[in-house]
N, C-alpha and C. Protein backbone atom coordinates (compact mmCIF):
# COMPACT_ATOMS: atom_id res chain seq x y z
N UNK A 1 29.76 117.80 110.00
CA UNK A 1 28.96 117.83 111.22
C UNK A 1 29.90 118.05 112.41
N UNK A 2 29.41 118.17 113.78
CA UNK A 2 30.52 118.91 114.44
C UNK A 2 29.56 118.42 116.03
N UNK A 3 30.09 118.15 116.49
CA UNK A 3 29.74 117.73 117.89
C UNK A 3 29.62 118.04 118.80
N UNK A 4 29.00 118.05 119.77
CA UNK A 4 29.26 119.00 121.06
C UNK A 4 28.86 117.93 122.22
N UNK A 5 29.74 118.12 123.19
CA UNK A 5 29.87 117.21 124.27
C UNK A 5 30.13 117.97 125.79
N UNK A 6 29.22 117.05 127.15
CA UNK A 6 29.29 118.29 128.48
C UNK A 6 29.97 117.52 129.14
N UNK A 7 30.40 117.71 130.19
CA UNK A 7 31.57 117.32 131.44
C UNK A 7 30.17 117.75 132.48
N UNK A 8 29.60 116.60 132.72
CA UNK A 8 28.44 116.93 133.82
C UNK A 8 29.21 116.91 134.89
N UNK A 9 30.08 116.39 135.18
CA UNK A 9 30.50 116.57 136.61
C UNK A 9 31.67 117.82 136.49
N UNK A 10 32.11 118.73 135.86
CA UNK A 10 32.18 119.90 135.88
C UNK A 10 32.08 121.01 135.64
N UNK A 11 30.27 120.90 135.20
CA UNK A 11 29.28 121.90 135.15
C UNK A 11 28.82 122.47 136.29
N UNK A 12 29.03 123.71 136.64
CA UNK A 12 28.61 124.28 138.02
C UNK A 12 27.10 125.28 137.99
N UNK A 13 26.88 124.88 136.21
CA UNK A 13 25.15 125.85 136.54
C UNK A 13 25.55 127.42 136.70
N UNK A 14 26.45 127.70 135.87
CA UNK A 14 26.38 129.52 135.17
C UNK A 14 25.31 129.73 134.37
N UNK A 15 25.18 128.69 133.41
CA UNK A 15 24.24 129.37 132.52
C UNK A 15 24.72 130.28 131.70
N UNK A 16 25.65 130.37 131.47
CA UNK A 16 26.46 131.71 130.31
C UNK A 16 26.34 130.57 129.00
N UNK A 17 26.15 129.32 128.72
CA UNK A 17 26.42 128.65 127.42
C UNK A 17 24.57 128.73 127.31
N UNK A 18 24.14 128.74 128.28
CA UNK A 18 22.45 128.76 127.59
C UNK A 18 22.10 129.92 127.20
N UNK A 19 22.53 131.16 127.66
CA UNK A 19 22.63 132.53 126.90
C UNK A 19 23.15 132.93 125.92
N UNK A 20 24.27 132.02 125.56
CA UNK A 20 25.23 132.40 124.23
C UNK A 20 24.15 131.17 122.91
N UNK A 21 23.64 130.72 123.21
CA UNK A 21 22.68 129.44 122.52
C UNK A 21 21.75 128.42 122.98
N UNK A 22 20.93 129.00 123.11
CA UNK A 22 19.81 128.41 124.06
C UNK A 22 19.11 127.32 123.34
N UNK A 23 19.87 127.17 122.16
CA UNK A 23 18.50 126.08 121.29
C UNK A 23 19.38 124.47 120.99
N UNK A 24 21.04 125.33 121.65
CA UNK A 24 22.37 123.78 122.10
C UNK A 24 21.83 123.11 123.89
N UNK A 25 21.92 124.28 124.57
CA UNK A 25 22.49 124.14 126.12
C UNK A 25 21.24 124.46 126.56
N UNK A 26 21.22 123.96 127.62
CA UNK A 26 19.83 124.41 128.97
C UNK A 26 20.68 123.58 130.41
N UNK A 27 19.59 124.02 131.16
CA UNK A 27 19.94 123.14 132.24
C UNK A 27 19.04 122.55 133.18
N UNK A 28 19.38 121.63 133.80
CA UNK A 28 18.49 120.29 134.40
C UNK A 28 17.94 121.03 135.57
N UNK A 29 16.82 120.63 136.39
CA UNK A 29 16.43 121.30 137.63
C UNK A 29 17.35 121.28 138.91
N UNK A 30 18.49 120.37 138.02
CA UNK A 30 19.74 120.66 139.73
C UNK A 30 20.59 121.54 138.94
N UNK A 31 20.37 122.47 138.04
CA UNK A 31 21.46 123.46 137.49
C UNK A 31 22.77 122.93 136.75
N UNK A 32 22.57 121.32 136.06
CA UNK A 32 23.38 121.26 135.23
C UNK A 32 23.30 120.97 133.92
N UNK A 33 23.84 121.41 132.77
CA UNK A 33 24.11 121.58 131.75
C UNK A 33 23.01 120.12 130.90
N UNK A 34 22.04 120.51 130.27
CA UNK A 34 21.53 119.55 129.37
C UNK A 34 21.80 119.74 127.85
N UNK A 35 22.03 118.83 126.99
CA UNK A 35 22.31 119.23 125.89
C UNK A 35 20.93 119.06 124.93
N UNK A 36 20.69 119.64 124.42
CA UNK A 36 19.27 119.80 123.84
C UNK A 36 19.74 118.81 122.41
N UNK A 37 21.25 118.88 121.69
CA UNK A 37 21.03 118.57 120.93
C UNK A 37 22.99 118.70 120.81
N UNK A 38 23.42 117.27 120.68
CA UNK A 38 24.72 116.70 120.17
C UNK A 38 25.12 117.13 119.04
N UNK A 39 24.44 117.38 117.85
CA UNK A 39 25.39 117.37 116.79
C UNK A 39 24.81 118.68 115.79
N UNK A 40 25.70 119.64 115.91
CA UNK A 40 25.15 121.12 114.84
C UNK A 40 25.83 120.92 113.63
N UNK A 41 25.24 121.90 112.63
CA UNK A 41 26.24 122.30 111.32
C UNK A 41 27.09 123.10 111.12
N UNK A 42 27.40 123.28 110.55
CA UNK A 42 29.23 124.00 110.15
C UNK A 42 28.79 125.08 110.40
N UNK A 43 27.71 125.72 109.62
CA UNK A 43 27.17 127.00 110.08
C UNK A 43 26.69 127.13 111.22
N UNK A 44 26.35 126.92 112.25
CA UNK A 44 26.36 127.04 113.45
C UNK A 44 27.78 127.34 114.50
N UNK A 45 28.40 126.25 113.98
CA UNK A 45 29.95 126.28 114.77
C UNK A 45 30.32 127.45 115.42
N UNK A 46 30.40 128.78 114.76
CA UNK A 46 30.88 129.94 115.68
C UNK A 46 30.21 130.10 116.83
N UNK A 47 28.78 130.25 116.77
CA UNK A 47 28.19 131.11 117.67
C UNK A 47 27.90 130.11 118.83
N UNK A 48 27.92 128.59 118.76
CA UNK A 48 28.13 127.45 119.70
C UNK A 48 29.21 127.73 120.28
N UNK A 49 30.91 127.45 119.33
CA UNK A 49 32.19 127.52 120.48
C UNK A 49 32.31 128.45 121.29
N UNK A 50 31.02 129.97 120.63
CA UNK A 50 31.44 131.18 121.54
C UNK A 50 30.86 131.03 123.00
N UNK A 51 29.53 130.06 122.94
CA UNK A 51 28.85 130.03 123.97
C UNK A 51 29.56 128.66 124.59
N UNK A 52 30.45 127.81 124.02
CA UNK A 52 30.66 126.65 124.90
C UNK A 52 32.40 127.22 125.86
N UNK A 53 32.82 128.41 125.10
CA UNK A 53 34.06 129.05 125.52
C UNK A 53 33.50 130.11 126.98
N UNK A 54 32.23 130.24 127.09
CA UNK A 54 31.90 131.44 127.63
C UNK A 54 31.94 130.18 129.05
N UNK A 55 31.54 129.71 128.96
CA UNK A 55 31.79 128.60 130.11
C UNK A 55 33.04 128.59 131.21
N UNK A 56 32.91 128.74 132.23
CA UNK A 56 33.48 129.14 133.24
C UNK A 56 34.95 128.18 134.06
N UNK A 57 34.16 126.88 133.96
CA UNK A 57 34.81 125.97 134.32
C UNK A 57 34.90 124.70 133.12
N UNK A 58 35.22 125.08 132.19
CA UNK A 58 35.36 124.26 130.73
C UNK A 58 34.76 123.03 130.38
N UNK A 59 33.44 123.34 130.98
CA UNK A 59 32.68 122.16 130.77
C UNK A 59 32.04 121.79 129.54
N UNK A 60 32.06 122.08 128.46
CA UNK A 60 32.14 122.00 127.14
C UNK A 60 33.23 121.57 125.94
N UNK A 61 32.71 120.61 125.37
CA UNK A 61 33.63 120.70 123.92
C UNK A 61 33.25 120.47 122.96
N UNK A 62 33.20 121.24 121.70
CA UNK A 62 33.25 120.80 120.68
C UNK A 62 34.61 120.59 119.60
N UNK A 63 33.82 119.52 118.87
CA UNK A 63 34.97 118.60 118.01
C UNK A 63 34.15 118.19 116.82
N UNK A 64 35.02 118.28 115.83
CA UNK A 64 34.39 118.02 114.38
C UNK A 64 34.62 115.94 114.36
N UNK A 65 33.45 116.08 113.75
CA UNK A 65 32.87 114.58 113.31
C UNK A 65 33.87 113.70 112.41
């Protein structure tokens, strides 16, 4: 299992991680980062780090369980 975790206070509301995976990331009505859902599967992993890398100001991480 594999984790994913936000840095709300250095989320600035791009929205590039809710486009790269919209069914991990969204965002709150003040434009910051909600996580729809903490913990994906192995098979998921790529197409998450691509969208948590696309992130501007590195407000994302994932880390294995």
């Amino acid at each position: 299992m594999v984790i994913v975790k936000a840095d709300l206070e250095a989320c600035q509301g791009y929205a590039n991680c809710v486009v790269g995976a919209d069914d991990v990331f969204d965002l709150d009505d003040d434009g910051v980062v909600v996580l729809r859902r903490t913990t994906i599967e192995d098979s998921e992993r790529t197409r998450v780090e691509e969208a948590a890398r696309s992130c501007p100001v590195s407000a994302l991480v994932i880390e294995d369980d």
